[in-house]
PDB file of N, CA and C in Angstrom:
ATOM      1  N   UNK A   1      19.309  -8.672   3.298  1.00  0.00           N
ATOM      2  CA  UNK A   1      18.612  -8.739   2.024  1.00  0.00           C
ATOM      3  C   UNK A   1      17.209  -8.151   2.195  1.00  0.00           C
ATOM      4  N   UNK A   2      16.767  -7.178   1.206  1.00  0.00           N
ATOM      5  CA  UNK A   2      15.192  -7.032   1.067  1.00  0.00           C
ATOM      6  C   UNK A   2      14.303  -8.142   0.805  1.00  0.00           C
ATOM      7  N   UNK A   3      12.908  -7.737   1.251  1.00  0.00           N
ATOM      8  CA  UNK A   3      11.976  -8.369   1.245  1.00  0.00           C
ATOM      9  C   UNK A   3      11.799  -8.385  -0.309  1.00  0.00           C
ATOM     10  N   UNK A   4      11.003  -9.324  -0.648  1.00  0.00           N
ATOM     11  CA  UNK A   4      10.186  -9.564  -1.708  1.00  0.00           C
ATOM     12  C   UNK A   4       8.710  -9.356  -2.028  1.00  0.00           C
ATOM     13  N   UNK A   5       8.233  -8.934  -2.806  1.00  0.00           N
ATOM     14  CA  UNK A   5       6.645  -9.348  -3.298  1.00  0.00           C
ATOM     15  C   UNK A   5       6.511 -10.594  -4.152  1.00  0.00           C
ATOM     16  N   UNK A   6       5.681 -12.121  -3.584  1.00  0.00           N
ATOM     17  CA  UNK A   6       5.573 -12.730  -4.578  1.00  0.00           C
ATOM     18  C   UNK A   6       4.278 -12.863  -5.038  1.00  0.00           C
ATOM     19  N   UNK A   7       3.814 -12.617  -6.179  1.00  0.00           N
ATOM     20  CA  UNK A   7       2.453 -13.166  -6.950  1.00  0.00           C
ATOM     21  C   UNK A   7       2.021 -14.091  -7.421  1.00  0.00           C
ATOM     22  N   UNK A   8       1.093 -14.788  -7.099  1.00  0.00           N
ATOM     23  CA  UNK A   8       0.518 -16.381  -7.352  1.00  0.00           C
ATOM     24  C   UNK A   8      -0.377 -16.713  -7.624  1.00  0.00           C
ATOM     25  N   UNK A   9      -0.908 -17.402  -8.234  1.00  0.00           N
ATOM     26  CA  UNK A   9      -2.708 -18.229  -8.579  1.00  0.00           C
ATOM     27  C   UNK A   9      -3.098 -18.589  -7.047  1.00  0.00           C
ATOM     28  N   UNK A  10      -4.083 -18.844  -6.405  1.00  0.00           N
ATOM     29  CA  UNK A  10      -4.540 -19.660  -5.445  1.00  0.00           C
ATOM     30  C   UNK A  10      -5.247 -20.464  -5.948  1.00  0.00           C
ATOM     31  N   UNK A  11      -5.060 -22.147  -5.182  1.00  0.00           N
ATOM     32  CA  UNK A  11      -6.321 -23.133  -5.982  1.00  0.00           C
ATOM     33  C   UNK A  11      -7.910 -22.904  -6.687  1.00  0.00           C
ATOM     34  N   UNK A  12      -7.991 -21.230  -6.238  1.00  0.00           N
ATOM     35  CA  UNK A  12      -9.787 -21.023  -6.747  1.00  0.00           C
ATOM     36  C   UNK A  12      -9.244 -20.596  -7.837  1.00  0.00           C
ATOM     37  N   UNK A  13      -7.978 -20.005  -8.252  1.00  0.00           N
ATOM     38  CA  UNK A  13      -7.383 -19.828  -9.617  1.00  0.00           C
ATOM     39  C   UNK A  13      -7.329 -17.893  -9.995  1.00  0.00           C
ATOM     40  N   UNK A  14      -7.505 -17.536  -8.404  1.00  0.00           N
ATOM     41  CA  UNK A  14      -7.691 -15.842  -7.880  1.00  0.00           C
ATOM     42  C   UNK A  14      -5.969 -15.863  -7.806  1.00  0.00           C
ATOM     43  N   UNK A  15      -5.687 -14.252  -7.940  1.00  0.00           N
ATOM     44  CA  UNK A  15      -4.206 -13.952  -7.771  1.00  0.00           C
ATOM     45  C   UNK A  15      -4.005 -13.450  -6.539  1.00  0.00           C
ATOM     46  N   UNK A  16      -3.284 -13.347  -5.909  1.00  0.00           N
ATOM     47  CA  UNK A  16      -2.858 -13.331  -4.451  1.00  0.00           C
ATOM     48  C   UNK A  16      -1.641 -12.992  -4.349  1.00  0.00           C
ATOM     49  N   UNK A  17      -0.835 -11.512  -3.477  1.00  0.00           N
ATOM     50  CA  UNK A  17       0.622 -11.506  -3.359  1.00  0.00           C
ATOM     51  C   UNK A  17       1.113 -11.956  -1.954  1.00  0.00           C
ATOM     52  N   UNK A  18       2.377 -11.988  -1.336  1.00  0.00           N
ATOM     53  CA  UNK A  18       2.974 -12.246  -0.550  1.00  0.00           C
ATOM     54  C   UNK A  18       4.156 -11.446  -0.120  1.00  0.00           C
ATOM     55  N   UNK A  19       3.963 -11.044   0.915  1.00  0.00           N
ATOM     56  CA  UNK A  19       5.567 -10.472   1.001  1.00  0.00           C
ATOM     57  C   UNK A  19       6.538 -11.644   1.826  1.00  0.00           C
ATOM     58  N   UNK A  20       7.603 -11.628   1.496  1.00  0.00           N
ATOM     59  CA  UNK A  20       8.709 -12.586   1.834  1.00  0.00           C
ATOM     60  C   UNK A  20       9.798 -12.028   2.752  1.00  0.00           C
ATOM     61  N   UNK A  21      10.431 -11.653   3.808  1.00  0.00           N
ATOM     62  CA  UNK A  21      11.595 -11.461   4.221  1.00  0.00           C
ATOM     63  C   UNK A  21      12.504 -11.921   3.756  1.00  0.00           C
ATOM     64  N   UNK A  22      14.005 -11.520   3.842  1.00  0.00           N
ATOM     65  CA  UNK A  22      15.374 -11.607   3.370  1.00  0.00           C
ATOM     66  C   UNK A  22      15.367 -13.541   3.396  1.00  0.00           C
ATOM     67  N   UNK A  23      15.125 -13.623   5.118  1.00  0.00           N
ATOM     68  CA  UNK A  23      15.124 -15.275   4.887  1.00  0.00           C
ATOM     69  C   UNK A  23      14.345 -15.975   4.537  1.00  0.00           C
ATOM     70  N   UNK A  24      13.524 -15.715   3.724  1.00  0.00           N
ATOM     71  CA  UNK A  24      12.168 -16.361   2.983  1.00  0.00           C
ATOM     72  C   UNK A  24      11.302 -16.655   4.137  1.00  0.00           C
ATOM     73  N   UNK A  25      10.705 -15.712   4.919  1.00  0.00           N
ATOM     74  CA  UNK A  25       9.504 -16.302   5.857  1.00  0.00           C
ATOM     75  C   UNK A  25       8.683 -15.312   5.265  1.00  0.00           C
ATOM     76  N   UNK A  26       7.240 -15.642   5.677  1.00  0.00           N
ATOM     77  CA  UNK A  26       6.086 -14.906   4.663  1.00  0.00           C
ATOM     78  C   UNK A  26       5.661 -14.068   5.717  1.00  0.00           C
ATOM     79  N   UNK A  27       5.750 -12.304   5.619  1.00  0.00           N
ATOM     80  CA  UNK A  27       5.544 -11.792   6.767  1.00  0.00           C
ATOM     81  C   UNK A  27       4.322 -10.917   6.538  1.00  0.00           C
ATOM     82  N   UNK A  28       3.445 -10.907   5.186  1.00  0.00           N
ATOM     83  CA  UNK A  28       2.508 -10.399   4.695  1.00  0.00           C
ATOM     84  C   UNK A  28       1.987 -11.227   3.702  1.00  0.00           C
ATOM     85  N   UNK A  29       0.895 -11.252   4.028  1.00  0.00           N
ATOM     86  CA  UNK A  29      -0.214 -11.334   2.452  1.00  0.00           C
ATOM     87  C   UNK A  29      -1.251 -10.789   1.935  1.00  0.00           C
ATOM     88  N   UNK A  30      -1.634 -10.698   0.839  1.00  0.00           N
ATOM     89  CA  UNK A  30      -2.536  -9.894   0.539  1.00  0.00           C
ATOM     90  C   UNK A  30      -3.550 -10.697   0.254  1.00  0.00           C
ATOM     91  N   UNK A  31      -5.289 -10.277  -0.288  1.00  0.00           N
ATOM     92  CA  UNK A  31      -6.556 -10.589  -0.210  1.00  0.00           C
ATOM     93  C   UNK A  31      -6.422 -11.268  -1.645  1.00  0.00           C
ATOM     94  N   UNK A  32      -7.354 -12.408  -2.332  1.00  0.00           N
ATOM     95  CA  UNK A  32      -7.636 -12.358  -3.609  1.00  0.00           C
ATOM     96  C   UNK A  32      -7.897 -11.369  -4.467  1.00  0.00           C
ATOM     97  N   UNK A  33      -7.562 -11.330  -5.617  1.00  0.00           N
ATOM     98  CA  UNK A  33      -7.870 -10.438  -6.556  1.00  0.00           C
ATOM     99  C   UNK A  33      -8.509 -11.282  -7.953  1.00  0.00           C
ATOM    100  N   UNK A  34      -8.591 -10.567  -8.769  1.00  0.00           N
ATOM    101  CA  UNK A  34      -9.781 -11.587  -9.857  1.00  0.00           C
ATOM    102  C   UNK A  34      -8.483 -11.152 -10.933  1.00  0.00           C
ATOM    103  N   UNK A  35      -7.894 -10.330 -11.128  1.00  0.00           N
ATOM    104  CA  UNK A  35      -6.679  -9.748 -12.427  1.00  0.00           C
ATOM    105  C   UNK A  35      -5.548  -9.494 -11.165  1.00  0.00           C
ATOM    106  N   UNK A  36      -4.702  -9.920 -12.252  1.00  0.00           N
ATOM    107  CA  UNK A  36      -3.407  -9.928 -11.711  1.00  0.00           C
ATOM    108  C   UNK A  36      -2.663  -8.449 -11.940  1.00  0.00           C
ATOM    109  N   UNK A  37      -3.449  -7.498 -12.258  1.00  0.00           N
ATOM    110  CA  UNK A  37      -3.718  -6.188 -12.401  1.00  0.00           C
ATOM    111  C   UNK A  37      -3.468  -5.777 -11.292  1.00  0.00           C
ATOM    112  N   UNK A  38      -4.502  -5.870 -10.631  1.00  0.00           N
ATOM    113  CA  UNK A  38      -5.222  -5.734  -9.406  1.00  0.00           C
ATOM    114  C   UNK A  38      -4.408  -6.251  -8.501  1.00  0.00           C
ATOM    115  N   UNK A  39      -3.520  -7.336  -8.606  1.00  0.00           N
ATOM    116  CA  UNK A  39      -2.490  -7.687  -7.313  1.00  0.00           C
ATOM    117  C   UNK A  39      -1.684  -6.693  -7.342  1.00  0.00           C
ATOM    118  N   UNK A  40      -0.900  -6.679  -8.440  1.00  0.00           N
ATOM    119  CA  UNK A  40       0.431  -5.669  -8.766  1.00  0.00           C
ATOM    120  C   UNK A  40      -0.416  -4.303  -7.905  1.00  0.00           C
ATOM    121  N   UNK A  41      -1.461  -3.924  -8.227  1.00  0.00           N
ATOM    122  CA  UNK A  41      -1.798  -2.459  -7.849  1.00  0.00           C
ATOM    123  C   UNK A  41      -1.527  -2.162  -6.415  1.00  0.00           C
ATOM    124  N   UNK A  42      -2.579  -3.606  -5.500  1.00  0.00           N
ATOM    125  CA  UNK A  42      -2.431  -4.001  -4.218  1.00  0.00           C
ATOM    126  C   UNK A  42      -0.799  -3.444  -3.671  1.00  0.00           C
ATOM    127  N   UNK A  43       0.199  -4.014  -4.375  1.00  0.00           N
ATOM    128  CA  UNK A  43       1.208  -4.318  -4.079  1.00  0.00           C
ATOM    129  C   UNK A  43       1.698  -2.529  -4.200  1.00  0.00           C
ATOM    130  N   UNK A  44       1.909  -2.230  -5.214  1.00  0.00           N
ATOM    131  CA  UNK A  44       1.958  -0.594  -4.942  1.00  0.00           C
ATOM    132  C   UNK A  44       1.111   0.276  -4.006  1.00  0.00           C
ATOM    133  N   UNK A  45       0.077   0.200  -3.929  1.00  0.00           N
ATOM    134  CA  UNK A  45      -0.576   0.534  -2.856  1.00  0.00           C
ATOM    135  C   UNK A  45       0.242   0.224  -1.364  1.00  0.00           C
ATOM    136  N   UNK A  46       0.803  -0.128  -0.894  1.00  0.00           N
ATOM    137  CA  UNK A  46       1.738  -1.186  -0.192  1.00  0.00           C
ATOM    138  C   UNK A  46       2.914  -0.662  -0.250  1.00  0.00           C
ATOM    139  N   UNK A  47       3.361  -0.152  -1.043  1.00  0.00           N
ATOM    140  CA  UNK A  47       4.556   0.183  -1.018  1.00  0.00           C
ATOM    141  C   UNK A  47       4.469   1.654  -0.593  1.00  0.00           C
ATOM    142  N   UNK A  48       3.353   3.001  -1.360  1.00  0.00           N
ATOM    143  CA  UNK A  48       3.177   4.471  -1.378  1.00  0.00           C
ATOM    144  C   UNK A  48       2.661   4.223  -0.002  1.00  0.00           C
ATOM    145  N   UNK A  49       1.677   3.608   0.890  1.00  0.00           N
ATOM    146  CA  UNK A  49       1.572   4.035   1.987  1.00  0.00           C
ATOM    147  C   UNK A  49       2.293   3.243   3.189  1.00  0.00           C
ATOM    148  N   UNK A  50       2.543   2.162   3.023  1.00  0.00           N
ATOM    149  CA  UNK A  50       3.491   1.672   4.367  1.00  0.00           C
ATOM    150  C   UNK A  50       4.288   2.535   5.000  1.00  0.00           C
ATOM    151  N   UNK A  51       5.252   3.124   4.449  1.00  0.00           N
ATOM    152  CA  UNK A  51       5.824   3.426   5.245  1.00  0.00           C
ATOM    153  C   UNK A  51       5.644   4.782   6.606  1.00  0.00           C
ATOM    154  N   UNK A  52       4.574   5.637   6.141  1.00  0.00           N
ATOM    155  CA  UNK A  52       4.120   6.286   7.040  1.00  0.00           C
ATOM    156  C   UNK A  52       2.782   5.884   7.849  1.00  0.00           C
ATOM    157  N   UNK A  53       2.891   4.471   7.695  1.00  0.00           N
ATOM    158  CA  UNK A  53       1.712   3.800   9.040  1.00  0.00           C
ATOM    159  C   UNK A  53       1.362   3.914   9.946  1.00  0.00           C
ATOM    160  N   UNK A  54       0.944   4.307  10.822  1.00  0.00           N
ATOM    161  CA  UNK A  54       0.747   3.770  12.120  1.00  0.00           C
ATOM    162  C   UNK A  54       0.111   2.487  12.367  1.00  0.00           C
ATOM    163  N   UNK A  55       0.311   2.149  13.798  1.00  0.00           N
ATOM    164  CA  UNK A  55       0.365   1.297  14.130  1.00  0.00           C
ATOM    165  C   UNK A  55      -1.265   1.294  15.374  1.00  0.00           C
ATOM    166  N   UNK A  56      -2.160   0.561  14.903  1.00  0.00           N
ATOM    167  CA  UNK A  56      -3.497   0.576  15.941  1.00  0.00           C
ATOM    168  C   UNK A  56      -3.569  -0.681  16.291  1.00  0.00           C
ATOM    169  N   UNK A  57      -2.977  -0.864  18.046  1.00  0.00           N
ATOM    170  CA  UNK A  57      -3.104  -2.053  18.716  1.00  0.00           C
ATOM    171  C   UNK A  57      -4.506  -2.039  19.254  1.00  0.00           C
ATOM    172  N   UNK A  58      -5.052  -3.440  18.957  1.00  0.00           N
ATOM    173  CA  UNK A  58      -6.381  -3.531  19.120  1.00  0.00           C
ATOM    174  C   UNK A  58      -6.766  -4.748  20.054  1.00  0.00           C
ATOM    175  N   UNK A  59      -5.286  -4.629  20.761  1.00  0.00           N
ATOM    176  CA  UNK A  59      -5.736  -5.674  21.971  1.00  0.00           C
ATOM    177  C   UNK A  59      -5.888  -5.728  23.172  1.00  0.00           C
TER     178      UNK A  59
END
């Protein structure tokens, strides 16, 4: 199963997404946002560049 994006209030009442794996574990999240505009965008943003990422180990 694909992952999910989920979008949510956080208790400060800011929107916030999540990505979910097939078995519901949370394997991303994203920063507050003030509009839930602004999550969805996050979330596309996220989608147009992931997949040509690299990867900078910084340990």
């Amino acid at each position: 199963m694909a992952g999910t994006f989920e979008v949510y209030k956080d208790s400060a009442g800011k929107f916030r997404f999540r990505l979910k794996a097939g078995n519901g574990e949370i394997i991303a999240q994203g920063q507050a946002y003030s509009s839930k505009a602004s999550a969805l965008a996050g979330i596309e943003s996220i989608k147009k560049n992931a997949p040509g990422a690299d990867t900078d180990d910084q340990t």
